[in-house]
Protein backbone atom coordinates (compact mmCIF):
# COMPACT_ATOMS: atom_id res chain seq x y z
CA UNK A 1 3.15 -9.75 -15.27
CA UNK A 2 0.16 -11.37 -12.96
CA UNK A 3 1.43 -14.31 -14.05
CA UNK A 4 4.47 -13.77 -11.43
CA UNK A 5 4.19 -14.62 -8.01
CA UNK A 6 5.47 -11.28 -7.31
CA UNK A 7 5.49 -7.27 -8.22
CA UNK A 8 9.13 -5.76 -8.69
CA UNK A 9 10.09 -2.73 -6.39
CA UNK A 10 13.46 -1.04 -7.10
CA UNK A 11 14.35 0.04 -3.02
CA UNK A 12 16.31 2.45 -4.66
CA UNK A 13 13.77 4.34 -6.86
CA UNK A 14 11.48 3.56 -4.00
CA UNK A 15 13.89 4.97 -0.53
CA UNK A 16 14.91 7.80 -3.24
CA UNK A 17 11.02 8.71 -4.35
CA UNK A 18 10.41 12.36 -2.71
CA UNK A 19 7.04 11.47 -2.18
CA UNK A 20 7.79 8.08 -0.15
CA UNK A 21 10.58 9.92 1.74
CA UNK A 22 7.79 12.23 2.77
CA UNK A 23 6.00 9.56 4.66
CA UNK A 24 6.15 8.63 8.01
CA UNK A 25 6.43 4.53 9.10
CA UNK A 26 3.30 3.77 9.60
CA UNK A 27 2.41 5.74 6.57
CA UNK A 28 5.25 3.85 4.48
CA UNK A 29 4.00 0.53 6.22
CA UNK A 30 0.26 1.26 5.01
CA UNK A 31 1.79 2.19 1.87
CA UNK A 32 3.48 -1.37 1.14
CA UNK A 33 0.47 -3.43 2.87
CA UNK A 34 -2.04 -1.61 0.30
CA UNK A 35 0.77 -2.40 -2.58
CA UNK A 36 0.65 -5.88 -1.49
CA UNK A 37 -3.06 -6.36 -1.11
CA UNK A 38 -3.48 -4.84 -4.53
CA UNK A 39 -1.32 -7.22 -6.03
CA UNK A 40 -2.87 -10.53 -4.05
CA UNK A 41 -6.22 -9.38 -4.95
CA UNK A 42 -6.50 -7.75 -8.56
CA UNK A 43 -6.62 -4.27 -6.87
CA UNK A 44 -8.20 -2.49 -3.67
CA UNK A 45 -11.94 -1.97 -2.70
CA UNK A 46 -13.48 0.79 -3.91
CA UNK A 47 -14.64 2.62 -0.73
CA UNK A 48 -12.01 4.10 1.94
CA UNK A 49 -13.59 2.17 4.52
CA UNK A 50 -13.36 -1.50 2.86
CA UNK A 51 -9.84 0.04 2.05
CA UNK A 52 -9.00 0.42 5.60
CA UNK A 53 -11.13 -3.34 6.56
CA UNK A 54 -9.09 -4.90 4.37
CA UNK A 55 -5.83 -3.46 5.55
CA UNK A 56 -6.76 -4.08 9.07
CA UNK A 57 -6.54 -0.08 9.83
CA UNK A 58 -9.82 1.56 11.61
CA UNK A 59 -11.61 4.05 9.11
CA UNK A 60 -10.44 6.56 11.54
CA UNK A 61 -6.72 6.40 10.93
CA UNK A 62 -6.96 5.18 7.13
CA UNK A 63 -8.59 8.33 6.82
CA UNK A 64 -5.67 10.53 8.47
């Protein structure tokens, strides 16, 4: 599947997930950024705080 230039999302499994209908928009935008970083890059950092570098987010928030 790497191979691909992309990952598949189903919007409907996805807008119809309870857990994703839980989140708020920035939590749903975090969400999808981290999906998309994990795909570019083989996966996310380890730590929370690289996590939230590499998403652009201050530890602060990410942490919220």
């Amino acid at each position: 599947m790497k191979d691909l230039p992309y990952y598949r999302l189903w919007v409907k499994d996805f807008d119809t997930n309870e857990s994703v209908r839980l989140l708020n928009l920035p939590e749903a935008g975090l969400y999808l950024f981290a999906l998309n970083h994990a795909w570019v890059n083989d996966g996310l950092p380890e730590s929370p705080e690289d996590i939230a570098r590499a998403l652009k987010i201050s530890s602060k928030d990410f942490a919220k």
